[in-house]
N, C-alpha and C. Protein backbone atom coordinates (compact mmCIF):
# COMPACT_ATOMS: atom_id res chain seq x y z
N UNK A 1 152.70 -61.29 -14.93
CA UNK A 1 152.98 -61.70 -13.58
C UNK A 1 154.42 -61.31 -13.23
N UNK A 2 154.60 -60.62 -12.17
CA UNK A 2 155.95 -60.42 -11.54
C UNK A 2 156.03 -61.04 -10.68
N UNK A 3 158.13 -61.44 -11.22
CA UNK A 3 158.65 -62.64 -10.62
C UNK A 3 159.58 -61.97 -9.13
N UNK A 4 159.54 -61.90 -7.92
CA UNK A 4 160.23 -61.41 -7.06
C UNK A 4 161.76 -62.02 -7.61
N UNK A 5 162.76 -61.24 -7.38
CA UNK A 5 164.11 -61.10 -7.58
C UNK A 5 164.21 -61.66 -6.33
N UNK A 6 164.97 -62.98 -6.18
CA UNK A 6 165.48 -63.55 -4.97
C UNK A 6 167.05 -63.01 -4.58
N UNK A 7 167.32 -62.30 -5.32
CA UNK A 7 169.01 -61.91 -4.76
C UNK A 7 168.51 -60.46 -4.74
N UNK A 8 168.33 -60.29 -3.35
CA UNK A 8 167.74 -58.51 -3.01
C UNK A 8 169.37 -57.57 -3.42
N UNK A 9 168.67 -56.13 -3.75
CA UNK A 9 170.04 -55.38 -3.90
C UNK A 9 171.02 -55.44 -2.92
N UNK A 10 172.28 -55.33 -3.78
CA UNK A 10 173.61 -54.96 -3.05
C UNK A 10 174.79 -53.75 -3.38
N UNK A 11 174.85 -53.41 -2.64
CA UNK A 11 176.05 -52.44 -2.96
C UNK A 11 176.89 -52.57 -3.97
N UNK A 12 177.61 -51.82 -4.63
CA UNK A 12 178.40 -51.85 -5.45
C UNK A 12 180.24 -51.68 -5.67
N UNK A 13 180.30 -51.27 -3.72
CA UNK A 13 181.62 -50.81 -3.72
C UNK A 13 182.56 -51.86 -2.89
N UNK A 14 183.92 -51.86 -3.17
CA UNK A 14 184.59 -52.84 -2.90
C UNK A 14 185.53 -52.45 -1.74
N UNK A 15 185.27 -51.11 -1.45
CA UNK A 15 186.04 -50.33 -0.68
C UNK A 15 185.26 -49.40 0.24
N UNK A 16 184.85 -49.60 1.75
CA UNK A 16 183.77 -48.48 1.94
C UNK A 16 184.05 -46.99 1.69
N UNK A 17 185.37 -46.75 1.37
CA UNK A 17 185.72 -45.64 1.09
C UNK A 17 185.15 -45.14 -0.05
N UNK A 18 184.88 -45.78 -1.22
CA UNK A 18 184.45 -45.56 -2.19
C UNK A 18 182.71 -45.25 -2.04
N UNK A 19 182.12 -45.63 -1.55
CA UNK A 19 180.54 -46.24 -1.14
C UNK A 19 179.78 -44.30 -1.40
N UNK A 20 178.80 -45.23 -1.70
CA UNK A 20 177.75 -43.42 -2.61
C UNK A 20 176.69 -43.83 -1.89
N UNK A 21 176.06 -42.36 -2.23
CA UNK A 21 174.99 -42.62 -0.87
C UNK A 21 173.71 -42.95 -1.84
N UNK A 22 173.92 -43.97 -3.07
CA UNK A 22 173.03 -44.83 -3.25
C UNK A 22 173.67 -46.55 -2.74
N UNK A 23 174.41 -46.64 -2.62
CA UNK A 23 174.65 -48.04 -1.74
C UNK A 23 174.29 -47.54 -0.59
N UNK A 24 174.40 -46.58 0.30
CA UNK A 24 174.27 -46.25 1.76
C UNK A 24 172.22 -46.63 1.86
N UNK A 25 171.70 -46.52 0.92
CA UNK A 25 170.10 -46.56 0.41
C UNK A 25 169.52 -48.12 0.74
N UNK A 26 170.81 -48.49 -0.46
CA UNK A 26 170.50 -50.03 -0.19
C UNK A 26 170.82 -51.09 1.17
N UNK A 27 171.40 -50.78 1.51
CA UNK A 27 172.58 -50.88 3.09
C UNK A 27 171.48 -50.92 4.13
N UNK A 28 170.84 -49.45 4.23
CA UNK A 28 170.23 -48.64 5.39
C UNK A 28 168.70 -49.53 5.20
N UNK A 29 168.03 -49.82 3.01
CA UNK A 29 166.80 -50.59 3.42
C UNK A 29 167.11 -51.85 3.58
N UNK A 30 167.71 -52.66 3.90
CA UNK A 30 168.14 -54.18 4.38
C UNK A 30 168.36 -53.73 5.85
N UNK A 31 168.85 -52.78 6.54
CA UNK A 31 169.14 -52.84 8.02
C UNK A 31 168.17 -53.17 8.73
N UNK A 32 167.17 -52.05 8.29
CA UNK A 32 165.86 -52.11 9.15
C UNK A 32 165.14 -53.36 9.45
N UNK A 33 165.20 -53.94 8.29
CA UNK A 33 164.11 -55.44 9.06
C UNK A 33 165.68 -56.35 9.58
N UNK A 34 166.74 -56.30 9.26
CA UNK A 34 167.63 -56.99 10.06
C UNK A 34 167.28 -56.34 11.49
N UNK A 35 167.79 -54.97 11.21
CA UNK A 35 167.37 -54.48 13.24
C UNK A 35 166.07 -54.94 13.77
N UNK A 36 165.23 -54.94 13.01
CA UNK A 36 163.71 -55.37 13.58
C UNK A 36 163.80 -56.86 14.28
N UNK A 37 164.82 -57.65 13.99
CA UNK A 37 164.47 -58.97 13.83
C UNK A 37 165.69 -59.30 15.24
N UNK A 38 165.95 -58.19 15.84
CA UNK A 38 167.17 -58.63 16.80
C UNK A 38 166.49 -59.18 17.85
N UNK A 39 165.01 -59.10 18.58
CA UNK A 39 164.49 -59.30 19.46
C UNK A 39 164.77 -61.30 19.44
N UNK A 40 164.05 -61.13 18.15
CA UNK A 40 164.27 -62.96 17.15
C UNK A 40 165.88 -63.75 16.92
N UNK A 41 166.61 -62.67 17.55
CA UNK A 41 167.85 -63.48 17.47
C UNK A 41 168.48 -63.75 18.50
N UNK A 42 167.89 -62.54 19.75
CA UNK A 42 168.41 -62.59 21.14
C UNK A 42 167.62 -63.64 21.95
N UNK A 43 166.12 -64.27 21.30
CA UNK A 43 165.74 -65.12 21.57
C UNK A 43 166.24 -66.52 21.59
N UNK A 44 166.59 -66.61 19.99
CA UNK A 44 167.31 -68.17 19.96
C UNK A 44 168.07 -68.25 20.48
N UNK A 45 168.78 -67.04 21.06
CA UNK A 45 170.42 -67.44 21.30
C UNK A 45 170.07 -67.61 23.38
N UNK A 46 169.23 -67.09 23.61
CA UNK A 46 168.99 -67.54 24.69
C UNK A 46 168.56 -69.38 24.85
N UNK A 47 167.90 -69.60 23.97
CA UNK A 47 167.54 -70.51 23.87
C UNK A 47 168.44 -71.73 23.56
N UNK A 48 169.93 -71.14 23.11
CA UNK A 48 170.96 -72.02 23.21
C UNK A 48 171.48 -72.35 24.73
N UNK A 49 171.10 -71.82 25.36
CA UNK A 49 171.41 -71.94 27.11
C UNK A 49 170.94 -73.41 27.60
N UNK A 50 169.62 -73.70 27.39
CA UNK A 50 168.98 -74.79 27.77
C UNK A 50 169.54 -75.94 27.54
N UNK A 51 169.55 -76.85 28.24
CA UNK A 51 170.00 -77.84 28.78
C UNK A 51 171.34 -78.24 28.89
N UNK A 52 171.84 -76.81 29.15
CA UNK A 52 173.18 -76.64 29.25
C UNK A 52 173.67 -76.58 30.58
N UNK A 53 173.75 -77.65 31.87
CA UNK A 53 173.45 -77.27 33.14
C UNK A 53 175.09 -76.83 33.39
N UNK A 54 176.60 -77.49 32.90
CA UNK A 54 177.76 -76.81 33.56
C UNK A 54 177.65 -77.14 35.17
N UNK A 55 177.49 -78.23 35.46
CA UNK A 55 177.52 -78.77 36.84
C UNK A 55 176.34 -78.05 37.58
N UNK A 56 175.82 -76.86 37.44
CA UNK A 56 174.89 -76.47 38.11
C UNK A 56 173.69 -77.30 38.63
N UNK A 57 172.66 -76.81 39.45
CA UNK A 57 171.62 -77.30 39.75
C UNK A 57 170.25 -77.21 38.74
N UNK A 58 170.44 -76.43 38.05
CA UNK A 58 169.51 -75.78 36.79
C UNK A 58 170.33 -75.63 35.82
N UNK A 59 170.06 -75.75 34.50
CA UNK A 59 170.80 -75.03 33.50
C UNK A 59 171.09 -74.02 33.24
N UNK A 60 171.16 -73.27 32.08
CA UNK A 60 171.89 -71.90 32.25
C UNK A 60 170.54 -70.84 31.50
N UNK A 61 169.71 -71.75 31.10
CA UNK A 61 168.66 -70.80 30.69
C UNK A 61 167.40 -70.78 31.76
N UNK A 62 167.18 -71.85 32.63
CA UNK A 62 166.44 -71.43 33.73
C UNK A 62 167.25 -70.80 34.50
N UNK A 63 168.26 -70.66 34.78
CA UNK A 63 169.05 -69.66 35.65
C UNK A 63 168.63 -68.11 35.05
N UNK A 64 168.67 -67.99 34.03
CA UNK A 64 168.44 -66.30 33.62
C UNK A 64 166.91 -66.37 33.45
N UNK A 65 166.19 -67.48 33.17
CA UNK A 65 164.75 -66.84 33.65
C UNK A 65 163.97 -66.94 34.92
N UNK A 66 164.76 -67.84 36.02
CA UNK A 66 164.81 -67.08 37.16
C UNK A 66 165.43 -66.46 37.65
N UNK A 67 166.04 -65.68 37.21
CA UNK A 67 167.33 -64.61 37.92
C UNK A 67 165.46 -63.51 37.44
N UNK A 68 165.10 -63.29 36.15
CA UNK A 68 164.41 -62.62 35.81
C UNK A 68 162.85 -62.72 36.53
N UNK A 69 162.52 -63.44 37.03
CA UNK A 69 161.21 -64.05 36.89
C UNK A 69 161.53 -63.67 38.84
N UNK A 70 162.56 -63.50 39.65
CA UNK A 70 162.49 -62.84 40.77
C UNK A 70 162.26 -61.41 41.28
N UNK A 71 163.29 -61.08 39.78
CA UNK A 71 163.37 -59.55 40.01
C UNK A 71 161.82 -59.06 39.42
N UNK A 72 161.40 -59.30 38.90
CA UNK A 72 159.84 -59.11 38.31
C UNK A 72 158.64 -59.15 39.25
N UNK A 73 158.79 -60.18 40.24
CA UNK A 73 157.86 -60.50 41.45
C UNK A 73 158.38 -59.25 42.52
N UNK A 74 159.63 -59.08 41.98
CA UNK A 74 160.14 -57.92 43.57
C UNK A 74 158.99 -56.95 42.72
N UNK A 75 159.00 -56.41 42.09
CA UNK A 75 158.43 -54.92 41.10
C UNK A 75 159.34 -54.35 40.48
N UNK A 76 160.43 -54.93 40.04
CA UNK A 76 161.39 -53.99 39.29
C UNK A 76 160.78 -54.03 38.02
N UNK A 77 161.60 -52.88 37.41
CA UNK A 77 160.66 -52.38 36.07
C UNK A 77 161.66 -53.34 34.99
N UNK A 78 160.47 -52.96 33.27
CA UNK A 78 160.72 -53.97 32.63
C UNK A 78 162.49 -53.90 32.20
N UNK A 79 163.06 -52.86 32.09
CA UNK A 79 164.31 -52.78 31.30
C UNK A 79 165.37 -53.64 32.45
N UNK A 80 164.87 -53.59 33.72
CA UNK A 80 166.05 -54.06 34.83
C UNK A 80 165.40 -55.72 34.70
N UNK A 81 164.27 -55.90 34.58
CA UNK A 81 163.82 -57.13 34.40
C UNK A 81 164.73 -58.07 33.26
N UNK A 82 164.79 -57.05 32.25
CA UNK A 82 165.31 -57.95 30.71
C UNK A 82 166.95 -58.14 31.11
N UNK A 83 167.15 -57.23 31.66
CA UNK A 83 169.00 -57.25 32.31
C UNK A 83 168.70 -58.36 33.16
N UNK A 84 168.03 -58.85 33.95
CA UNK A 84 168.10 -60.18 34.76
C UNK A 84 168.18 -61.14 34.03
N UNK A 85 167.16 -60.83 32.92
CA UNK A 85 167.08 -62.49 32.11
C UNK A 85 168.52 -62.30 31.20
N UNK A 86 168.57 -61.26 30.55
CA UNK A 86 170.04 -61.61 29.50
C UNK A 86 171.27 -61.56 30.71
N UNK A 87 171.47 -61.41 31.57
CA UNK A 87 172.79 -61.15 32.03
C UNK A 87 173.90 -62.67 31.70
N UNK A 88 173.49 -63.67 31.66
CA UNK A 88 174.32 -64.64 31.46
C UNK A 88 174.17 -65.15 30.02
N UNK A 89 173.98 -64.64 29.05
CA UNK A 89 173.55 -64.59 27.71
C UNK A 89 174.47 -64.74 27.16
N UNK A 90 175.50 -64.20 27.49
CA UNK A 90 177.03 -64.37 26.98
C UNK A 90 177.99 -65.64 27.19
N UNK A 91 177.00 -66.36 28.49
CA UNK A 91 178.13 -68.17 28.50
C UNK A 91 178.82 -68.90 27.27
N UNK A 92 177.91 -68.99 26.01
CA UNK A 92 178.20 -69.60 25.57
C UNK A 92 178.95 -69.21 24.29
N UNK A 93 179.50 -68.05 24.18
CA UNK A 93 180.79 -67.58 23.45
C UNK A 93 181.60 -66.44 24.08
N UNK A 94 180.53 -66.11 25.24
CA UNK A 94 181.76 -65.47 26.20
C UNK A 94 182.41 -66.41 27.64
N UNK A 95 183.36 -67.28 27.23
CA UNK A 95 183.39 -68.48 28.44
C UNK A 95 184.16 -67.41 29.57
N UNK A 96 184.99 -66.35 29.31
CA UNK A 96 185.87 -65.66 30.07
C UNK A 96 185.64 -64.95 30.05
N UNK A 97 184.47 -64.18 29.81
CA UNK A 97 183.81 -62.72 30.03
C UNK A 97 182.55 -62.04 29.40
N UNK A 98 181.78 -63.59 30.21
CA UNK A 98 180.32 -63.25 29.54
C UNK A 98 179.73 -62.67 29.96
N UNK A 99 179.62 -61.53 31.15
CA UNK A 99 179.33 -60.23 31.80
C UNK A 99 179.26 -59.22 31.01
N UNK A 100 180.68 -59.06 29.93
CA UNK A 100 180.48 -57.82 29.03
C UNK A 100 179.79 -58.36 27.96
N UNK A 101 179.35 -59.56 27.45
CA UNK A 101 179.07 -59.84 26.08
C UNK A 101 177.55 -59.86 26.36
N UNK A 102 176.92 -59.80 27.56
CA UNK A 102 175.89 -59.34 27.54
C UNK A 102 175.41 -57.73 27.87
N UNK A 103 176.32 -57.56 28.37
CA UNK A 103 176.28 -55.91 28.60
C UNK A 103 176.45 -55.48 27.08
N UNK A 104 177.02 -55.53 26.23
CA UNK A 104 177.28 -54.96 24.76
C UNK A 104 176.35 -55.15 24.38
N UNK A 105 175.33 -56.50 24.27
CA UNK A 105 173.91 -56.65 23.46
C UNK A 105 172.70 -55.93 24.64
N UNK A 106 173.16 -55.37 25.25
CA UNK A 106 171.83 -54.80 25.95
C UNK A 106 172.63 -52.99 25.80
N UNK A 107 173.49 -52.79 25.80
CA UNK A 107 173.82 -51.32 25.98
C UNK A 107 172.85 -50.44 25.09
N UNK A 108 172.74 -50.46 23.86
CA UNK A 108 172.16 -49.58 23.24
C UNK A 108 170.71 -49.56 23.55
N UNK A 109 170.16 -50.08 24.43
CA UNK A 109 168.70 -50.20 24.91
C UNK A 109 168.36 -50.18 26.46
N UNK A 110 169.35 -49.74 27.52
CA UNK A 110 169.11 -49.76 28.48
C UNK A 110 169.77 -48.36 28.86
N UNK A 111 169.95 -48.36 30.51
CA UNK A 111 170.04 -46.98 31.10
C UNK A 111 171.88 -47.84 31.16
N UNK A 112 172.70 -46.42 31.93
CA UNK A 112 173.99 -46.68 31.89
C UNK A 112 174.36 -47.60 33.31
N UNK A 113 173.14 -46.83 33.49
CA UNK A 113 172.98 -47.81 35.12
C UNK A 113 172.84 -49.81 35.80
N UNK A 114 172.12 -49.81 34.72
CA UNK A 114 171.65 -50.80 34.24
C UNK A 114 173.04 -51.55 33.46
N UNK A 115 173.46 -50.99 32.25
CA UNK A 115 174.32 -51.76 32.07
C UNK A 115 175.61 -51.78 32.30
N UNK A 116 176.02 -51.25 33.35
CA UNK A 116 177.25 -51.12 34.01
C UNK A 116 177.31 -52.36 35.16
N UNK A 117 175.81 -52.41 35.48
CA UNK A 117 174.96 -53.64 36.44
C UNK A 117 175.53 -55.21 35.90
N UNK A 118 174.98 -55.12 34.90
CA UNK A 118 175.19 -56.29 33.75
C UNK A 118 176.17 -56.75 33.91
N UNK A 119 177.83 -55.31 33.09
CA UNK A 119 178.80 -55.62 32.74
C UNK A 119 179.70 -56.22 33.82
N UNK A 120 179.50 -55.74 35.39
CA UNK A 120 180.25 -55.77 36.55
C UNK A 120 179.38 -57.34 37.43
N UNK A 121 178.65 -57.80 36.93
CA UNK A 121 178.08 -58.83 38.20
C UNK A 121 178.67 -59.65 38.37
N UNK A 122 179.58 -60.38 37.62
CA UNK A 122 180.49 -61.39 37.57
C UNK A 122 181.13 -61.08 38.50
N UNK A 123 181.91 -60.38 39.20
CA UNK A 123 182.47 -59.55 40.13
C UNK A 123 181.92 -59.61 41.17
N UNK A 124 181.02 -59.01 40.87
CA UNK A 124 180.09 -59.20 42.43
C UNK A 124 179.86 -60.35 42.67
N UNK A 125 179.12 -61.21 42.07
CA UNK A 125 178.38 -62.84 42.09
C UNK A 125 179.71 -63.66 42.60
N UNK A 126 180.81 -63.30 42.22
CA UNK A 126 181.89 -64.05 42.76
C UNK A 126 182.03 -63.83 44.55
N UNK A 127 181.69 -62.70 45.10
CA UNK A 127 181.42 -62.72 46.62
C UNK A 127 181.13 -64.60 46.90
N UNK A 128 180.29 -64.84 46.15
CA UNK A 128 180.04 -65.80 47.15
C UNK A 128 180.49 -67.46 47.01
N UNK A 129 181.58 -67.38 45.63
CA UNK A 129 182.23 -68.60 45.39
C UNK A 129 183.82 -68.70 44.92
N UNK A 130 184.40 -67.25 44.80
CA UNK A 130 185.87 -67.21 44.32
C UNK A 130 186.61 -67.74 45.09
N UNK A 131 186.27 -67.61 46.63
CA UNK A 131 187.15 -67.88 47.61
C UNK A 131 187.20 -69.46 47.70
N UNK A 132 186.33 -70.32 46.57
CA UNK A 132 186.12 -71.98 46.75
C UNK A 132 187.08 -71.92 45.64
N UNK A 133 187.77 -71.14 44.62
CA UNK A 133 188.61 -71.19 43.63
C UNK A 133 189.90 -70.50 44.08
N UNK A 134 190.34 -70.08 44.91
CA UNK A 134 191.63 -69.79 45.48
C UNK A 134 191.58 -68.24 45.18
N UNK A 135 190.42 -67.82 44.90
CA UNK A 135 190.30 -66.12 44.17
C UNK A 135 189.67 -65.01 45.28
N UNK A 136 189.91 -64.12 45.30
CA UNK A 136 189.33 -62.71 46.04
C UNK A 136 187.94 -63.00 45.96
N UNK A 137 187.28 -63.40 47.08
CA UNK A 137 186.13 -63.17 47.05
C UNK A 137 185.38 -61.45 47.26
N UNK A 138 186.69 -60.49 47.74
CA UNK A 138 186.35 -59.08 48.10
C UNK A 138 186.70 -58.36 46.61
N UNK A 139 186.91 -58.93 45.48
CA UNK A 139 186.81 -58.22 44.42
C UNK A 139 186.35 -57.25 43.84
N UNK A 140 185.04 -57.73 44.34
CA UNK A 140 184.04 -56.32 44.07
C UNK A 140 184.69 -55.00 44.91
N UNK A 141 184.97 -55.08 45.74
CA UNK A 141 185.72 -53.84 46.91
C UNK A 141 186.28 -52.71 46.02
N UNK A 142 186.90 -52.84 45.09
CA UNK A 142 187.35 -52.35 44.08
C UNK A 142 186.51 -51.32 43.62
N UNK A 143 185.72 -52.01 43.38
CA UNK A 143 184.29 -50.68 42.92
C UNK A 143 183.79 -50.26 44.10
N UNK A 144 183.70 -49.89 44.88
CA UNK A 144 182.96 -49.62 46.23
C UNK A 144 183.02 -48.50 46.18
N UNK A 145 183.62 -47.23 45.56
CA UNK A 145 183.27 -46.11 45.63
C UNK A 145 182.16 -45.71 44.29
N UNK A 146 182.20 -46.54 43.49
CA UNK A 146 181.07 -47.21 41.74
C UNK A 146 179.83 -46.52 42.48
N UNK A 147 179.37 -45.19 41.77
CA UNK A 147 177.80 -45.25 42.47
C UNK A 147 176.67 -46.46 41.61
N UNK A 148 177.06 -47.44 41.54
CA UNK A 148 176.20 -48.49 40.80
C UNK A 148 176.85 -49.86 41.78
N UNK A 149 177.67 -49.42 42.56
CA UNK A 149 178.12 -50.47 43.52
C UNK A 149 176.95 -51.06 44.12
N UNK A 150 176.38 -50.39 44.93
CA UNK A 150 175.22 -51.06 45.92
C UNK A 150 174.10 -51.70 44.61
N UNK A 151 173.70 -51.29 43.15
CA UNK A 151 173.00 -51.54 42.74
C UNK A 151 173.12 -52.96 42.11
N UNK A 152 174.13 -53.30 41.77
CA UNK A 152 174.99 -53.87 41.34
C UNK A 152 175.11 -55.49 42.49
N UNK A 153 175.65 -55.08 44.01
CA UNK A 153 175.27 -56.14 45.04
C UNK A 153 174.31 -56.91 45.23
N UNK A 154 173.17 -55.46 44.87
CA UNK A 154 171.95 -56.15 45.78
C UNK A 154 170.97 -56.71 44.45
N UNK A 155 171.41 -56.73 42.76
CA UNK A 155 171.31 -57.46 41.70
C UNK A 155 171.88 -59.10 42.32
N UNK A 156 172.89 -58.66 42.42
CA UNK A 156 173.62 -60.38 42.85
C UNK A 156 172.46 -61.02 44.39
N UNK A 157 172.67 -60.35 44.95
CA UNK A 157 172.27 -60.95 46.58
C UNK A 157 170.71 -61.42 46.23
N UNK A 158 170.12 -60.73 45.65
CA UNK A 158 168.97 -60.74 46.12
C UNK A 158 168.08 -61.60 44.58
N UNK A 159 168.59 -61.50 43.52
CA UNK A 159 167.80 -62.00 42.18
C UNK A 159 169.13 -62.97 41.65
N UNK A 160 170.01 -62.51 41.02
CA UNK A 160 171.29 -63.71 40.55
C UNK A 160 171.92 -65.12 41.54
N UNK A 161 172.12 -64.73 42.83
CA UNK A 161 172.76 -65.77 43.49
C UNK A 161 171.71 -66.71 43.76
N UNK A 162 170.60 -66.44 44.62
CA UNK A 162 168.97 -67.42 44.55
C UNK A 162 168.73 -67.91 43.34
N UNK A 163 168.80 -67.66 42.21
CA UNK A 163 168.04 -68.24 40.92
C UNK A 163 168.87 -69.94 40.72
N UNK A 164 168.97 -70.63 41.78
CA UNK A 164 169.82 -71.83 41.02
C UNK A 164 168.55 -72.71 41.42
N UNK A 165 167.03 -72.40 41.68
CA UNK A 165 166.08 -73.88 42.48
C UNK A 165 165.81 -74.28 41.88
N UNK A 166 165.63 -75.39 41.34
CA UNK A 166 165.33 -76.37 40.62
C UNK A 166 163.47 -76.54 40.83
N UNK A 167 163.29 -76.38 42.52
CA UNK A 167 161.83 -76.24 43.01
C UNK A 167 160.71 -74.79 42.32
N UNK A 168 161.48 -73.59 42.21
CA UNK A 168 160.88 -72.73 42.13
C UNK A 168 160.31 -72.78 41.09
N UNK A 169 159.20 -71.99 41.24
CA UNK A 169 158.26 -71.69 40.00
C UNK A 169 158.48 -70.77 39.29
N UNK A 170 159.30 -70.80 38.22
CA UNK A 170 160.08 -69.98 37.19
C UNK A 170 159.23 -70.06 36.41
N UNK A 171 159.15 -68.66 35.68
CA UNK A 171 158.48 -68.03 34.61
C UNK A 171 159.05 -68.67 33.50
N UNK A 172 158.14 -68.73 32.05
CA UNK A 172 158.73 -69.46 30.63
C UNK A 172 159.29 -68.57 29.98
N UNK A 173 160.34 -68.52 29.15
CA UNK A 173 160.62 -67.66 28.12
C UNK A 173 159.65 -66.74 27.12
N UNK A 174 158.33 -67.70 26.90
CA UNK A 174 157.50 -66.32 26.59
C UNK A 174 156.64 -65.25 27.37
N UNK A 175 157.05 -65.82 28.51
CA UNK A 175 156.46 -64.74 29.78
C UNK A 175 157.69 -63.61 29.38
N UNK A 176 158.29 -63.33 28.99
CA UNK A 176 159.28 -62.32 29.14
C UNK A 176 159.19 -61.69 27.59
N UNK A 177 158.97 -62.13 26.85
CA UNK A 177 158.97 -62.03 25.07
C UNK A 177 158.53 -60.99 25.16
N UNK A 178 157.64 -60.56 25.70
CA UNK A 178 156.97 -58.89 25.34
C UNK A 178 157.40 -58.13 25.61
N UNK A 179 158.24 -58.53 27.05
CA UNK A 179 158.89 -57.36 27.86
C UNK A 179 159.96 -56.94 27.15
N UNK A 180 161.02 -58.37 26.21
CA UNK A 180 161.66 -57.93 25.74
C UNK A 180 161.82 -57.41 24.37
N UNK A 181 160.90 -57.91 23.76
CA UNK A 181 160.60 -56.63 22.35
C UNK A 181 160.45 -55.32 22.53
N UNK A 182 159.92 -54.91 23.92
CA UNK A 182 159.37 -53.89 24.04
C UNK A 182 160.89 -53.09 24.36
N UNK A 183 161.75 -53.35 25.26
CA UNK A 183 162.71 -53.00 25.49
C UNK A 183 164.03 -52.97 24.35
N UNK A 184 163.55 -53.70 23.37
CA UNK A 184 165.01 -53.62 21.88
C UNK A 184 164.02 -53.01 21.05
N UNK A 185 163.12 -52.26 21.24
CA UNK A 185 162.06 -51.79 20.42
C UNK A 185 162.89 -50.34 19.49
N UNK A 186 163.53 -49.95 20.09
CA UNK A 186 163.91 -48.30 20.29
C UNK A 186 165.23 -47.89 20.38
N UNK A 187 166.86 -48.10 19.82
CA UNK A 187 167.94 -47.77 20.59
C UNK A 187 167.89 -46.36 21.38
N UNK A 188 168.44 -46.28 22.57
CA UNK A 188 168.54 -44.92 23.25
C UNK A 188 169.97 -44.70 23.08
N UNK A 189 170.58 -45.41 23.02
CA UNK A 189 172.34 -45.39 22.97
C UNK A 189 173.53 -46.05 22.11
N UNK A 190 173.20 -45.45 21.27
CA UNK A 190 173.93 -46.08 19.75
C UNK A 190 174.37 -44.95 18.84
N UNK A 191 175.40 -45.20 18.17
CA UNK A 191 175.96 -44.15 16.97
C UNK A 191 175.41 -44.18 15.98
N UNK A 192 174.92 -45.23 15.72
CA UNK A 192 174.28 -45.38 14.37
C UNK A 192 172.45 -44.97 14.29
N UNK A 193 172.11 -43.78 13.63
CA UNK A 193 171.31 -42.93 13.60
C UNK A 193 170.69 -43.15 12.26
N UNK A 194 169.52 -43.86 11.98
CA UNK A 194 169.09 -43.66 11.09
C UNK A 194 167.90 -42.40 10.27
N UNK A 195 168.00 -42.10 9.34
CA UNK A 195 167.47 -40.97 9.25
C UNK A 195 165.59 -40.68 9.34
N UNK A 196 165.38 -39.17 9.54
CA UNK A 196 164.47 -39.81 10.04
C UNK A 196 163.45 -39.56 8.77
N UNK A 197 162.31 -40.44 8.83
CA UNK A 197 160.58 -40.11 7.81
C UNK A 197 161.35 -41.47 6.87
């Protein structure tokens, strides 16, 4: 009878400088089911949102699954869909710039378009409350020559700023689960290239 080895291989070098491309073996077969499993981590961590309301009218995880669950009823496609639901994904370790900390976990799987969308909405979304904080509500103006400007607005106007109803009939987190496996399925935009067969 064979006993599975509970301490899976590890590298051997103490220095990556040193590292042979039999640690790079062992490294690269542990990545894969770690990468496989990111869909399973971007989940929980959404799931740290909930019942986290921050004075709001909704919390912060029905806010991104109706920010998502609008843009989906408009017909936008699935990758701009999953950018609705993660865009505020970043609240809760990005308190001062959770715009990019969700733009970084969606970059390698979306268009540039898309996550330039992401990284900049904070900006935009402020149109309609900086000026209650003593701040530029014309901030966004800045980008106005951005050909992702208008895309970028009408993200805020029309799916992000509406998503606060408490009434609406918001989609569940596993209404979106497929969409979003399907979308971290594949990097399109990443350095790290694994080899291929």
């Amino acid at each position: 009878m064979q006993i599975d080895d509970p301490k899976p291989a590890r590298a051997s070098f103490t220095s990556i400088e040193h590292s042979t491309p039999d640690d790079w073996k062992i490294i690269v077969s542990q990545f894969v089911p770690f990468a496989q499993a990111l869909p399973d981590r971007v989940l929980a961590h959404l799931r740290l949102l909930e019942g986290d309301y921050g004075g709001f009218p909704v919390d912060r995880l029905t806010h991104c699954l109706q920010t998502a669950t609008l843009a989906q009823r408009d017909g936008r496609d699935e990758e701009y869909v999953v950018c609705a639901l993660l865009h505020d994904i970043g609240d809760t370790l990005g308190s001062y710039n959770h715009p990019e900390i969700a733009a970084a976990i969606l970059a390698p799987f979306v268009s540039e378009e898309n996550r330039w969308m992401v990284a900049n909405h904070g900006v935009f979304q402020g149109y309609y409350f900086f000026h209650y904080l003593g701040m530029d509500r014309d901030m966004r103006d800045a980008f106005r020559d951005h050909p992702c400007y208008s895309r970028t607005e009408e993200f805020c106007a029309k799916y992000d700023s509406p998503a606060f109803d408490p009434a609406y009939a918001t989609e569940s987190l596993p209404f979106f689960e497929p969409m979003l496996r399907r979308v971290f399925a594949q990097p399109k935009n990443s350095i790290y290239r694994l080899p291929e067969g």
